[in-house]
N, C-alpha and C. Protein backbone atom coordinates (compact mmCIF):
# COMPACT_ATOMS: atom_id res chain seq x y z
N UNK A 1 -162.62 49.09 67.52
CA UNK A 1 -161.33 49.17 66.83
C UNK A 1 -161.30 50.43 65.96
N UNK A 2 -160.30 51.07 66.12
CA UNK A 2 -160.13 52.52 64.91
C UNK A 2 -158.69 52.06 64.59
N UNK A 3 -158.66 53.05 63.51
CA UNK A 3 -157.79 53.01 62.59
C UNK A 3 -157.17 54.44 62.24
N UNK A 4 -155.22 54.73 62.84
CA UNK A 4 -155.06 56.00 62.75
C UNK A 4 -153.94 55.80 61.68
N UNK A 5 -154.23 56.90 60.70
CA UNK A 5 -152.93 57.06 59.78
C UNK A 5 -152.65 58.19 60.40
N UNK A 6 -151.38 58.46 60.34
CA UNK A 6 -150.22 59.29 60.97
C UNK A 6 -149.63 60.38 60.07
N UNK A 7 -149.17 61.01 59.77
CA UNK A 7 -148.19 61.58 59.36
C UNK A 7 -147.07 61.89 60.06
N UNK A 8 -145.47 61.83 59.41
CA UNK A 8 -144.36 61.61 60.35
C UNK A 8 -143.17 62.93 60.43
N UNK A 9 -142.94 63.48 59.45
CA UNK A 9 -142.32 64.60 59.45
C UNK A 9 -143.38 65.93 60.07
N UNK A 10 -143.43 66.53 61.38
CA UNK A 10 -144.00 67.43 61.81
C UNK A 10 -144.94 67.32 62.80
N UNK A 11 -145.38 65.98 62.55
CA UNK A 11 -146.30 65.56 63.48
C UNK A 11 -145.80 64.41 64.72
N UNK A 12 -144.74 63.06 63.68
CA UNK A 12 -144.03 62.44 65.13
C UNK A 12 -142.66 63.18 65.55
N UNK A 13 -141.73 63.45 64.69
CA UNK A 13 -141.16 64.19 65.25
C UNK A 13 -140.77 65.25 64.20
N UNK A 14 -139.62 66.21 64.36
CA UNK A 14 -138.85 67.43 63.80
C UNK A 14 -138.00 66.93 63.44
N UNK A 15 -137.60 66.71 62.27
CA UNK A 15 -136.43 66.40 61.13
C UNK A 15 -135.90 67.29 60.24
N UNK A 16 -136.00 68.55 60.51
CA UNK A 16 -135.95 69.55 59.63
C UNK A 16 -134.03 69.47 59.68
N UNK A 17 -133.57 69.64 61.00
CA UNK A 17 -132.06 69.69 61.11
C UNK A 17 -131.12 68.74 60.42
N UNK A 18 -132.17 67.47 60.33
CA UNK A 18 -131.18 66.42 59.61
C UNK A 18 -131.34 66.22 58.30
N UNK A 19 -132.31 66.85 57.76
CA UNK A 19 -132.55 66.97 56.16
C UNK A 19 -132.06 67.83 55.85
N UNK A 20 -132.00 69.28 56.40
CA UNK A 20 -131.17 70.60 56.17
C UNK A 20 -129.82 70.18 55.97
N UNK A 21 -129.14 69.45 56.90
CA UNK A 21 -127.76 69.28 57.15
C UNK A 21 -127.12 67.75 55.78
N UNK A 22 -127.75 67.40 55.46
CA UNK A 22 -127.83 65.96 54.42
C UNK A 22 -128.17 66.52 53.09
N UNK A 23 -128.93 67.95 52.80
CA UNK A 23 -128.40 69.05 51.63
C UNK A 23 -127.48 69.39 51.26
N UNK A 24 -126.80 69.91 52.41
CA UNK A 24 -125.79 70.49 52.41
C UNK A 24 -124.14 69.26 51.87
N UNK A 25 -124.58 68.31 52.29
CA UNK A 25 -123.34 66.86 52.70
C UNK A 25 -123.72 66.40 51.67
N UNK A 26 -124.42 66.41 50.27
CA UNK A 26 -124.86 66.08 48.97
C UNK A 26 -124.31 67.15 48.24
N UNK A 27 -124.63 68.31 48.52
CA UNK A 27 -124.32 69.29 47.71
C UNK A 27 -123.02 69.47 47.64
N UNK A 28 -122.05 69.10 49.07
CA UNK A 28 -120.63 68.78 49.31
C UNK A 28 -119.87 68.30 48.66
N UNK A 29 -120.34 66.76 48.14
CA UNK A 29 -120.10 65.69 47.55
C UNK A 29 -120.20 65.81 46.21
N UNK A 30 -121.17 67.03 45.55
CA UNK A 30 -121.05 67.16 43.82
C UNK A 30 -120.79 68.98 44.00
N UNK A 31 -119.65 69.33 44.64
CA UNK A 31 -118.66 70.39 44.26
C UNK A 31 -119.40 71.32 43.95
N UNK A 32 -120.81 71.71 45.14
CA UNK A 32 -121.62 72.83 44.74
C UNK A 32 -121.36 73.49 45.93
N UNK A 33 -121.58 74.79 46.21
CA UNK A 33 -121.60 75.57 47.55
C UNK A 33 -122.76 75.06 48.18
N UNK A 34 -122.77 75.15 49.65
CA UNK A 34 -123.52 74.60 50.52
C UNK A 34 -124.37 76.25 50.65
N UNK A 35 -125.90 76.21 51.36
CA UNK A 35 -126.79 76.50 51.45
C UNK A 35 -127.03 77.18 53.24
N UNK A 36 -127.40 77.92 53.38
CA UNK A 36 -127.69 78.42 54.75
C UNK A 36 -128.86 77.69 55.42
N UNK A 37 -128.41 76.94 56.21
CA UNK A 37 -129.68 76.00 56.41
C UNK A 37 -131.21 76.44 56.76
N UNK A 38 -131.21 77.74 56.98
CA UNK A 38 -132.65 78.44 57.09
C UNK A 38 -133.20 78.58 55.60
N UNK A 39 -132.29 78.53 55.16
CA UNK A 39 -133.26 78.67 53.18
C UNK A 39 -133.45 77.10 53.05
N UNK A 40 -132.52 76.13 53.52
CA UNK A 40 -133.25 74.73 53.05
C UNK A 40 -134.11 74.58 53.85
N UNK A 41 -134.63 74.73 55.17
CA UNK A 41 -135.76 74.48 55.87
C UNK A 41 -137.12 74.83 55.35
N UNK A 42 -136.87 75.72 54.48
CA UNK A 42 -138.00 75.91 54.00
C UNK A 42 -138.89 75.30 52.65
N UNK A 43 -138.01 73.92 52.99
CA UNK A 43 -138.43 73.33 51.78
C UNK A 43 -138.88 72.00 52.16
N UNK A 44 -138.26 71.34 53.79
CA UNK A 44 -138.06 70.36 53.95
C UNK A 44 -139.36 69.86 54.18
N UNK A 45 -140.14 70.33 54.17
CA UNK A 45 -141.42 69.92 54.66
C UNK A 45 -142.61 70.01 53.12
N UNK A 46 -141.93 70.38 51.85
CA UNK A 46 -142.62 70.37 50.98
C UNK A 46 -143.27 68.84 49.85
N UNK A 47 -142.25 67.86 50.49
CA UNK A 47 -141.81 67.15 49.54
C UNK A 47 -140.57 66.85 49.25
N UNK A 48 -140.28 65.25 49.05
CA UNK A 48 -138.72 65.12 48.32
C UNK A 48 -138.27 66.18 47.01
N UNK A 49 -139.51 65.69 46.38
CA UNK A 49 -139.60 66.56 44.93
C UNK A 49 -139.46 68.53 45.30
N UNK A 50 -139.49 68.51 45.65
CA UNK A 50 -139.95 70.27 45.88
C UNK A 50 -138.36 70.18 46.69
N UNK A 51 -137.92 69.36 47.65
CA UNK A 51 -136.50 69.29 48.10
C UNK A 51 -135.45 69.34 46.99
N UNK A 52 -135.37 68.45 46.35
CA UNK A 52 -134.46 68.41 45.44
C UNK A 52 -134.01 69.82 44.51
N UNK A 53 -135.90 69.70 44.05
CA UNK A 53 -135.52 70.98 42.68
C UNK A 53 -135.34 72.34 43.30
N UNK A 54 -135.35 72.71 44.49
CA UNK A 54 -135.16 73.89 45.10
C UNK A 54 -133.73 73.77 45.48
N UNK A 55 -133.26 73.23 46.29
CA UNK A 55 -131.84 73.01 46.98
C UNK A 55 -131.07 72.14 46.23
N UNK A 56 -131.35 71.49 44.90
CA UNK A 56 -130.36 71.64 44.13
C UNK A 56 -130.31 72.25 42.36
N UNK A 57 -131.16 73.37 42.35
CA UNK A 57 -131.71 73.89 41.13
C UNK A 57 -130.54 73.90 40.28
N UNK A 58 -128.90 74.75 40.82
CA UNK A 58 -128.39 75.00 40.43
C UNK A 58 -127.11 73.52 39.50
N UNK A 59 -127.55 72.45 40.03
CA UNK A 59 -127.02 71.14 39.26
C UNK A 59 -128.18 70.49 38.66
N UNK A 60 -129.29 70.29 38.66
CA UNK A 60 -130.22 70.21 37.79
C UNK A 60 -130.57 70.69 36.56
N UNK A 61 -130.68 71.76 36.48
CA UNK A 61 -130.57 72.83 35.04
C UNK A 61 -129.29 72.52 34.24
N UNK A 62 -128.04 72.01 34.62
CA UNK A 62 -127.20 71.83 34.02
C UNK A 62 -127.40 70.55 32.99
N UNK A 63 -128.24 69.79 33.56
CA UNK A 63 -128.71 68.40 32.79
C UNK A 63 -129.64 68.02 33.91
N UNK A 64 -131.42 67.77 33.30
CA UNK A 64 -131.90 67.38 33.64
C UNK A 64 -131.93 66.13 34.39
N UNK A 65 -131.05 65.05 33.38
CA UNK A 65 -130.94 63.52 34.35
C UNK A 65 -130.37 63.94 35.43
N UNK A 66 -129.64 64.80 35.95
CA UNK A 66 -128.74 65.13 37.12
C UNK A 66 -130.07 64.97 38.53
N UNK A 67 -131.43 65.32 38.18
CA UNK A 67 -132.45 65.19 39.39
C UNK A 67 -132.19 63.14 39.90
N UNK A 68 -131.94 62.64 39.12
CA UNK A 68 -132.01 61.26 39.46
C UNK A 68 -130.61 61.05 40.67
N UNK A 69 -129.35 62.00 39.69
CA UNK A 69 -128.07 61.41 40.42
C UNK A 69 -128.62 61.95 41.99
N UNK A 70 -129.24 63.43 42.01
CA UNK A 70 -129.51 64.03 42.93
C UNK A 70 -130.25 63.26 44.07
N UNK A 71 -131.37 63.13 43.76
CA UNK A 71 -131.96 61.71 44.32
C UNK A 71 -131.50 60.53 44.76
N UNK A 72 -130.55 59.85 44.30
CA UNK A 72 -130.13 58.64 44.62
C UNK A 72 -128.96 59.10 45.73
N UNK A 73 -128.53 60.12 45.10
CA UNK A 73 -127.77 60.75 46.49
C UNK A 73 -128.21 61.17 47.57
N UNK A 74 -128.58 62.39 47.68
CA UNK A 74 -129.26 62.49 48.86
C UNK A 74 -130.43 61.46 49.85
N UNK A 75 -131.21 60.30 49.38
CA UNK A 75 -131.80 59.33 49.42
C UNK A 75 -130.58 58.43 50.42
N UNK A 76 -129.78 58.34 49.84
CA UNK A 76 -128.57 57.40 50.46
C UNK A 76 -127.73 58.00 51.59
N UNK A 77 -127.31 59.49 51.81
CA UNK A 77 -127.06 60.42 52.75
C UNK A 77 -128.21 60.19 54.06
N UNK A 78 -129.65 60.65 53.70
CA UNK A 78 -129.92 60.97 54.41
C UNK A 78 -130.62 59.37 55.07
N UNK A 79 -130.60 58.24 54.71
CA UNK A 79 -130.84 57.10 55.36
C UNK A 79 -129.77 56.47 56.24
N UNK A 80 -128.45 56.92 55.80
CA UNK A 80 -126.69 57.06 57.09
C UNK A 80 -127.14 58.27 58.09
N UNK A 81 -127.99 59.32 58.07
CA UNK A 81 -128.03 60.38 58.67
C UNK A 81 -129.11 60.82 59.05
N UNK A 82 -129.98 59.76 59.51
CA UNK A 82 -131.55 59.61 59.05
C UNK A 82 -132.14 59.96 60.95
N UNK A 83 -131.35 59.69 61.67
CA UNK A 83 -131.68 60.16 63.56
C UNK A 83 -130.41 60.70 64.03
N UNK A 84 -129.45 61.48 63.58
CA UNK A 84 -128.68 62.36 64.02
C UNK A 84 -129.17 63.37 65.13
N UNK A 85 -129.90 64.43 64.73
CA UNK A 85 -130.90 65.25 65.30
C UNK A 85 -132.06 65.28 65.55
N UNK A 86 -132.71 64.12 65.18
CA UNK A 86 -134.09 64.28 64.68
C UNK A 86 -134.91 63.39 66.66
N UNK A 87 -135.79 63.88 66.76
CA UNK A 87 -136.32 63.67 68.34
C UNK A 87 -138.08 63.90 68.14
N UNK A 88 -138.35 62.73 68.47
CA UNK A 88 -139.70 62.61 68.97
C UNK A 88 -140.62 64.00 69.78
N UNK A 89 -141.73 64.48 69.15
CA UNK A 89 -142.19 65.30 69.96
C UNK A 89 -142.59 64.93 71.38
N UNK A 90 -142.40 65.84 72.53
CA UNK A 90 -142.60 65.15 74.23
C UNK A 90 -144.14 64.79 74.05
N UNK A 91 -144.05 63.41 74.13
CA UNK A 91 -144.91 62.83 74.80
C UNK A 91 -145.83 61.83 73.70
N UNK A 92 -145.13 61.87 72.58
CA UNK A 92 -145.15 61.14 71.28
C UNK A 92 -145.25 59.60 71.57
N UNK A 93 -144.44 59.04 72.14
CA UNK A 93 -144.57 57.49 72.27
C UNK A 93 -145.39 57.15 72.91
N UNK A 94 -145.39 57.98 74.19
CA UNK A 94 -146.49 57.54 75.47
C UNK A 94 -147.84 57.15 74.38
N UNK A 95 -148.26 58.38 73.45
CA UNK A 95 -149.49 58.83 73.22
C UNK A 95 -149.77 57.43 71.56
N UNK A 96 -148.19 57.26 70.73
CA UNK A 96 -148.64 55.94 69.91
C UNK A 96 -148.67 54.70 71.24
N UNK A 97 -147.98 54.83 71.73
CA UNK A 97 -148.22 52.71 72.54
C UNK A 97 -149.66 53.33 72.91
N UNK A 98 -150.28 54.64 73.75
CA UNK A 98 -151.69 53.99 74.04
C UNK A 98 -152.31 54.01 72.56
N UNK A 99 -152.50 54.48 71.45
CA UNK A 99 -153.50 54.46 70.47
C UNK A 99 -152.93 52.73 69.67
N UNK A 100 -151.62 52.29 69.82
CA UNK A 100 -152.00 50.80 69.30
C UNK A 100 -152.26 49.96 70.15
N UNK A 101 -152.38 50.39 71.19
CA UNK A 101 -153.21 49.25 71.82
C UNK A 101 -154.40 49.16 71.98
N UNK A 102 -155.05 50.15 71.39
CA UNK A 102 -156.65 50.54 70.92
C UNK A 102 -157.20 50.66 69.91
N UNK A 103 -156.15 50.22 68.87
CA UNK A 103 -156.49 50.31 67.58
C UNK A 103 -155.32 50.34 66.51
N UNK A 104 -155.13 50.42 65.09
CA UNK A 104 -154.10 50.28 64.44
C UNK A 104 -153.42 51.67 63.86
N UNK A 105 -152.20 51.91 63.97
CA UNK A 105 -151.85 52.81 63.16
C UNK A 105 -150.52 52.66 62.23
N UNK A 106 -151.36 53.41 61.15
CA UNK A 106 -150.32 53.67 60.01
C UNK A 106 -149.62 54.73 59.51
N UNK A 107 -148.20 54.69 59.67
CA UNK A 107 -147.52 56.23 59.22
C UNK A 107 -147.96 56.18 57.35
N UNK A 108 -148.26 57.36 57.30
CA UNK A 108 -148.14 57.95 55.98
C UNK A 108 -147.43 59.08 55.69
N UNK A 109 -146.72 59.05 54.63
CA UNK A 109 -145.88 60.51 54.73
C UNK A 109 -145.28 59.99 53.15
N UNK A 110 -144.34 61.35 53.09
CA UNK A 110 -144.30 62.14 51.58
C UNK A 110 -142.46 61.24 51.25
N UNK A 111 -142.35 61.36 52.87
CA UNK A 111 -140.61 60.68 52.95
C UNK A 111 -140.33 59.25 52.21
N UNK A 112 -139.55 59.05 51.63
CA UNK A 112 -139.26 57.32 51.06
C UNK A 112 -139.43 56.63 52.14
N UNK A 113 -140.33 55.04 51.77
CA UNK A 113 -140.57 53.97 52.53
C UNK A 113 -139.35 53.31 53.24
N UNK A 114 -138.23 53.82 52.82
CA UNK A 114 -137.29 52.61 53.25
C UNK A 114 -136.59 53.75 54.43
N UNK A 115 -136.72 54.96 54.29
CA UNK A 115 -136.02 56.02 55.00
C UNK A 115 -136.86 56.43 56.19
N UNK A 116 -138.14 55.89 56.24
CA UNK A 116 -139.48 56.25 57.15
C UNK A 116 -139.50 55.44 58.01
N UNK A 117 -139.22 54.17 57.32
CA UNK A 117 -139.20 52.57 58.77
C UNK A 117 -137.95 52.75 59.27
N UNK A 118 -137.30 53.13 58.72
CA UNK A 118 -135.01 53.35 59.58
C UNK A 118 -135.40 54.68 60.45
N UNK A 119 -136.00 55.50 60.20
CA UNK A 119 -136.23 56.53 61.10
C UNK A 119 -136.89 55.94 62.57
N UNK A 120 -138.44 55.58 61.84
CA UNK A 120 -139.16 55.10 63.06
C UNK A 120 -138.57 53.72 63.89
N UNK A 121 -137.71 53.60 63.27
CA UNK A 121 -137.06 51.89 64.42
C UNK A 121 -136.28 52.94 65.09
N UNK A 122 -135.23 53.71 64.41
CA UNK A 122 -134.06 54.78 65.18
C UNK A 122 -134.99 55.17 66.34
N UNK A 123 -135.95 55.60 66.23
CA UNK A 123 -136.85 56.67 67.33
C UNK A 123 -137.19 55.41 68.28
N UNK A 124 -137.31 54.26 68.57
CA UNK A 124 -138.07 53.53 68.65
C UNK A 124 -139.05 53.34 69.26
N UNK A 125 -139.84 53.42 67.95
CA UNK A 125 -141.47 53.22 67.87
C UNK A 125 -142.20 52.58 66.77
N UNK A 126 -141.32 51.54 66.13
CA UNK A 126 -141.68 50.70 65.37
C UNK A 126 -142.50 49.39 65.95
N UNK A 127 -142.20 49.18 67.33
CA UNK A 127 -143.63 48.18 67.50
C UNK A 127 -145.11 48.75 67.73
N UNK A 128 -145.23 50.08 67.65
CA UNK A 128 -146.64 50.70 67.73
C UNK A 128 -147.26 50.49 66.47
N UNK A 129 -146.30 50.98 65.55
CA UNK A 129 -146.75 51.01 64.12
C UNK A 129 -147.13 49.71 63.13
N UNK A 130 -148.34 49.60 62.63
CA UNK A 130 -148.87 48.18 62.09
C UNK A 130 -148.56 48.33 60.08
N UNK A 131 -148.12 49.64 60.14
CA UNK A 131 -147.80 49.86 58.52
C UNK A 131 -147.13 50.88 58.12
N UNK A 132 -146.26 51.33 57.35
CA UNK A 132 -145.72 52.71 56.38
C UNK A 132 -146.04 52.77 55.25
N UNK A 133 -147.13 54.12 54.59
CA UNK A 133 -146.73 54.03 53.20
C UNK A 133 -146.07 55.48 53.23
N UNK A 134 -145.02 55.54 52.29
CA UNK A 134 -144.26 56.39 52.05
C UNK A 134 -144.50 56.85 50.84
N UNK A 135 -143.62 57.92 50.36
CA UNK A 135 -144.22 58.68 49.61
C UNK A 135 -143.59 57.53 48.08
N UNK A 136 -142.92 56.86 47.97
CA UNK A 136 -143.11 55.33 47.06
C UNK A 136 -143.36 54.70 47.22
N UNK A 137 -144.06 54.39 48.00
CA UNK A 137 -145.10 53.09 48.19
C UNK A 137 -146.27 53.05 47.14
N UNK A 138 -146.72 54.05 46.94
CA UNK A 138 -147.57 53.58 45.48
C UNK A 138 -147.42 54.52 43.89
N UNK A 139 -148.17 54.79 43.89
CA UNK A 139 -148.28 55.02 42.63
C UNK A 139 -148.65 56.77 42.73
N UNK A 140 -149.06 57.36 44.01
CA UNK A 140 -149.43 58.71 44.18
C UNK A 140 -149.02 58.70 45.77
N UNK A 141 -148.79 59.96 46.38
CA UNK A 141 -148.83 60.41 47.43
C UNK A 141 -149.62 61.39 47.81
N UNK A 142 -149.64 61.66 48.91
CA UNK A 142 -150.45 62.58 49.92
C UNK A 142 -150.42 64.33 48.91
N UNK A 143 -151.22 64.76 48.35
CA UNK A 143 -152.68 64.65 49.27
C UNK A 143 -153.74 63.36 48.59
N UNK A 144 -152.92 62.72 47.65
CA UNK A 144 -153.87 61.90 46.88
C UNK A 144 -154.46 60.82 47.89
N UNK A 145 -155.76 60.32 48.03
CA UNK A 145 -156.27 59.31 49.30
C UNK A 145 -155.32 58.00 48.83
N UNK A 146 -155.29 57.56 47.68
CA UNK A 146 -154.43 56.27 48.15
C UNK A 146 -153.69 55.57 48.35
N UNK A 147 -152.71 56.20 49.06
CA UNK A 147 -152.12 55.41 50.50
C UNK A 147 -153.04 55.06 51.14
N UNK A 148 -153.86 55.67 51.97
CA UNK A 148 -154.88 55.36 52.48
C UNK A 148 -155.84 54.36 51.94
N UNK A 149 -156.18 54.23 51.08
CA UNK A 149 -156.95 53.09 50.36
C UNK A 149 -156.11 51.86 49.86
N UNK A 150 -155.45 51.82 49.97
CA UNK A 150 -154.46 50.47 49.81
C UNK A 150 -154.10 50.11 51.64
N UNK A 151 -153.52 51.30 52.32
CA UNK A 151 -153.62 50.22 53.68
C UNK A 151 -154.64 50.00 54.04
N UNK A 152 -155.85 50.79 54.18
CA UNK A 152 -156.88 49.65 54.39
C UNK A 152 -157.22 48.30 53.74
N UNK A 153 -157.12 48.24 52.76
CA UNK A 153 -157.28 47.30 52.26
C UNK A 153 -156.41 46.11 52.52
N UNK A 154 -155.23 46.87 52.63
CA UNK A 154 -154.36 45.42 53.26
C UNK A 154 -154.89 45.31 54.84
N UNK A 155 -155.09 45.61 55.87
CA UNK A 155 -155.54 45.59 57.09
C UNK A 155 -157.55 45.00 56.95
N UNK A 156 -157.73 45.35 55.86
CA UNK A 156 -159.19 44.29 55.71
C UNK A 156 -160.25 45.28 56.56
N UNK A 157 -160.03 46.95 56.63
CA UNK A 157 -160.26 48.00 57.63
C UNK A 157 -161.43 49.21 56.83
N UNK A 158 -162.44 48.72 57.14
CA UNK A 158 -163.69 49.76 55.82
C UNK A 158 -164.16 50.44 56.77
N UNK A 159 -164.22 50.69 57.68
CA UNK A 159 -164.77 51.55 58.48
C UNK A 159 -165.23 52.91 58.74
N UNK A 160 -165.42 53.93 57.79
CA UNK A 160 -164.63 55.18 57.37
C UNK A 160 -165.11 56.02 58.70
N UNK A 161 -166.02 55.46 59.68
CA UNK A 161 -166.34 56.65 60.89
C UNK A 161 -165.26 56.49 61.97
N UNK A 162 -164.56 55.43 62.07
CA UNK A 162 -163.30 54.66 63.13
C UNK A 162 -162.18 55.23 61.72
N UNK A 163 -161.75 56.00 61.50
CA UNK A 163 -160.66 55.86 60.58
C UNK A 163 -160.24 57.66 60.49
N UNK A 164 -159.07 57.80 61.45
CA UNK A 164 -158.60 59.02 61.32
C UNK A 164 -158.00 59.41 60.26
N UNK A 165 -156.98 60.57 60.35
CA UNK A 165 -156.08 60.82 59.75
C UNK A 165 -155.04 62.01 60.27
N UNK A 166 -154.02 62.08 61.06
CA UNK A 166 -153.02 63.18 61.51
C UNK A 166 -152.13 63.20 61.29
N UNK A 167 -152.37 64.72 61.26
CA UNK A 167 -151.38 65.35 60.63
C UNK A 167 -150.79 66.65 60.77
N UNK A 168 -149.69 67.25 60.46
CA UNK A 168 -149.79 68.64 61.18
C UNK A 168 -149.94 69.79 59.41
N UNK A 169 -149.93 69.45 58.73
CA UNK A 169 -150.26 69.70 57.33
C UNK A 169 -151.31 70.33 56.63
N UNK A 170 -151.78 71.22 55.92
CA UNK A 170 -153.19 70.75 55.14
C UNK A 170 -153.30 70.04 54.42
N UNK A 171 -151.99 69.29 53.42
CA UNK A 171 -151.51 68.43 52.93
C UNK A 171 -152.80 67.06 53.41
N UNK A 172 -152.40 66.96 54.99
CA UNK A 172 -152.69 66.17 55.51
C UNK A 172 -154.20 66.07 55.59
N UNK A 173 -154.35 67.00 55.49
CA UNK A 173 -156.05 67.24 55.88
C UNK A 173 -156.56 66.99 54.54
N UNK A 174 -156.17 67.70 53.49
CA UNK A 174 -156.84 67.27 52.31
C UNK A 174 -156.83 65.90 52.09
N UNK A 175 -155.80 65.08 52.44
CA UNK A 175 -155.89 63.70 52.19
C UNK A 175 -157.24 63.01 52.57
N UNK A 176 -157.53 63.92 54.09
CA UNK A 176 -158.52 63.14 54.72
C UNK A 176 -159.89 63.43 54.61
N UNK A 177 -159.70 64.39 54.05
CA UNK A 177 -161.17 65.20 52.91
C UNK A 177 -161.75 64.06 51.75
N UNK A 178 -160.15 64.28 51.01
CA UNK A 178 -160.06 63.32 49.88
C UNK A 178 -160.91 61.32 49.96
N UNK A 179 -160.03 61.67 51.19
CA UNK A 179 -160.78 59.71 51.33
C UNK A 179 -162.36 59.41 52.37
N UNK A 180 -162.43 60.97 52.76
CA UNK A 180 -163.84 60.83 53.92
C UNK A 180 -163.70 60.23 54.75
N UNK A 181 -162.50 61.17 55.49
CA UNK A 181 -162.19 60.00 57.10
C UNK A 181 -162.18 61.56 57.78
N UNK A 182 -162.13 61.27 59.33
CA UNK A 182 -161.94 62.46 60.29
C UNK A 182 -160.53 62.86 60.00
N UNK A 183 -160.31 64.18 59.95
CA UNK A 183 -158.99 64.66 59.88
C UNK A 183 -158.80 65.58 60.95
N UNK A 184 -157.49 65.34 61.74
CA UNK A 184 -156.75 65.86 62.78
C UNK A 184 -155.66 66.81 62.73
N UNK A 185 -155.91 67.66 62.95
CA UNK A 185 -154.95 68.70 62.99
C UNK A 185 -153.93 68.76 64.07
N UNK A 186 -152.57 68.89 63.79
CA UNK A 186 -151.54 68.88 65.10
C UNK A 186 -151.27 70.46 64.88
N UNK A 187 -151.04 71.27 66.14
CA UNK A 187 -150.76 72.31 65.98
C UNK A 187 -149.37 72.74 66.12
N UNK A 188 -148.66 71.34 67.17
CA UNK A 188 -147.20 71.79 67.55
C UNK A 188 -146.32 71.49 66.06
N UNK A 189 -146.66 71.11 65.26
CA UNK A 189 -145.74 71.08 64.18
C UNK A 189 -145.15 72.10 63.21
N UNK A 190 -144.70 72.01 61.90
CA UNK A 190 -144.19 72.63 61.28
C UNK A 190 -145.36 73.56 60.90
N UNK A 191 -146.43 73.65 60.61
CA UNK A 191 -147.36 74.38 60.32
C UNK A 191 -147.79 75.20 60.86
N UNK A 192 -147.74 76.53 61.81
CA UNK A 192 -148.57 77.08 62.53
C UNK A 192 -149.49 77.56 62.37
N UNK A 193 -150.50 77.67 61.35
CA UNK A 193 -151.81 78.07 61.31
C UNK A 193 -152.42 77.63 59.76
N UNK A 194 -153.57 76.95 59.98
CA UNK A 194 -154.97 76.45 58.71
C UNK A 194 -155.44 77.75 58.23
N UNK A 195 -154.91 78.15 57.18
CA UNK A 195 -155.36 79.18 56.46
C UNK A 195 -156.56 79.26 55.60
N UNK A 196 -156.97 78.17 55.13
CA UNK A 196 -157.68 77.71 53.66
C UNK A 196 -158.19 76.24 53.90
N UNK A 197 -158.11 76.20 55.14
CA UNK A 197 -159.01 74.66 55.41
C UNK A 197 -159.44 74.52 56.48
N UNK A 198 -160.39 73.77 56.96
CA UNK A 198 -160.89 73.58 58.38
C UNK A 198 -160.83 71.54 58.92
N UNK A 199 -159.97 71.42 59.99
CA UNK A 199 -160.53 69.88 60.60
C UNK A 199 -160.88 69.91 61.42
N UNK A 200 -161.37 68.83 61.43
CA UNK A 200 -162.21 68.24 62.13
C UNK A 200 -162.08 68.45 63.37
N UNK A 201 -161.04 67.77 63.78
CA UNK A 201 -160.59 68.01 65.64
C UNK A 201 -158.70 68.92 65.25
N UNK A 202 -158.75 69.88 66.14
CA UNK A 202 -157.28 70.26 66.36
C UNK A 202 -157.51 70.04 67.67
N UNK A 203 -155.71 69.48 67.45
CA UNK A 203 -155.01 69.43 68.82
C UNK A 203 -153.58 69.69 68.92
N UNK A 204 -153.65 70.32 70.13
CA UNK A 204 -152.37 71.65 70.83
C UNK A 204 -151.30 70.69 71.38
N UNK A 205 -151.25 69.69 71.88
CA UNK A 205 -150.43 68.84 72.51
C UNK A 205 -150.30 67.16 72.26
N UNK A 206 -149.21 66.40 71.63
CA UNK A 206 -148.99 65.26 71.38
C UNK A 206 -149.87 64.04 72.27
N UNK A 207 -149.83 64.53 73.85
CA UNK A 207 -150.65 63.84 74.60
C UNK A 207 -152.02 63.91 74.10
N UNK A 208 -152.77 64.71 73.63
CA UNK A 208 -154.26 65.08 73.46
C UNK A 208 -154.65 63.73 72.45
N UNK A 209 -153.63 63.14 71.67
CA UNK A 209 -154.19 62.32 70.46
C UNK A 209 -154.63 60.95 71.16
N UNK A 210 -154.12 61.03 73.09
CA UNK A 210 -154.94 59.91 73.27
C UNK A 210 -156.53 59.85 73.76
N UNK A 211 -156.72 60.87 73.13
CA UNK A 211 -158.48 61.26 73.08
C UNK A 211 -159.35 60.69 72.01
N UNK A 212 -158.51 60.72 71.23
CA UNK A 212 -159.12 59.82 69.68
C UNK A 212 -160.01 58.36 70.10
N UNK A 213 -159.39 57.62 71.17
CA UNK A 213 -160.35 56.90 71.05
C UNK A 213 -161.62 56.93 71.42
């Protein structure tokens, strides 16, 4: 039995178009000019937090509480607008149904818990998946290990040589530094090249992750 945590923005699929475009339809909605969606892309993959205060700096500074209205807005946009564009990398499902049927996996990611399971049912590939922690699900997120140390623990899963971690991130990789599990590098994602870190196994193609076992 192994145990894969996932990461979901970059690695299951590309969401950059529908978070770019759900900036813009927030920023709409509080009477700010909209954004060229190549300058919000470059954020979408940083974090909610790093989303917000970048693509909406200019209503934030006006009053700090405004990051909350910001938040609760866009949060609520982009869960109505949450699989518009957004598409599974080729060969993504094939490659989760074989790894849960060989073992358990858990998405982890930076995205809200409630916006991560509406995505992954939209895509559908919510019966592969045995857990989500999202980036509120606890008390810290990625690169911090525990997410990871709380789903194991709920799954009853100590194993740390059976216990991946992928991702297309270094984000991701540090996580898996952080908790002493194998860390996986995806290459087709938002990231194109490990500058300042090394994992464990890279892999070039979505199919390849059914090698893990």
């Amino acid at each position: 039995m192994k145990l894969y945590f996932i990461d979901l923005d970059g690695t299951i699929e590309d969401s950059k178009q529908d978070m770019s475009l759900c900036v813009n339809l927030v920023r709409k909605k509080l009477f700010l000019p909209e954004f060229e969606i190549e300058f919000v892309e470059k954020f979408v993959n940083k974090g909610m937090d790093e989303l917000y205060k970048n693509c909406f700096f200019d209503y934030i500074e006006k009053n700090p509480t405004n990051y909350h209205v910001v938040k609760n807005e866009y949060e609520q946009c982009y869960f109505n607008n949450v699989c518009v564009h957004t598409k599974c990398y080729e060969g993504i499902p094939e490659a989760l149904k074989f790894l849960s049927q060989n073992g358990k996996i858990v998405v982890v990611t930076n995205k809200p818990e409630k916006i991560s399971r509406e995505l992954l049912k939209k895509l559908n590939l919510s019966n592969y998946i045995s857990d989500v922690m999202g980036g509120d699900s606890c008390a810290e997120c990625k690169p911090s290990p525990l997410p990871l140390q709380i789903a194991t623990e709920k799954l009853a899963f100590h194993d740390k040589e059976n216990i991946f971690m992928i991702g297309d991130s270094e984000g991701d990789v540090k996580t898996a530094q952080a908790f002493g599990v194998k860390s996986v590098w995806c290459a087709w994602g938002y990231l194109k090249e490990l500058t300042n870190l090394k994992a464990d196994i890279v892999l070039h193609y979505p199919l390849e992750l059914k090698n893990l076992i």
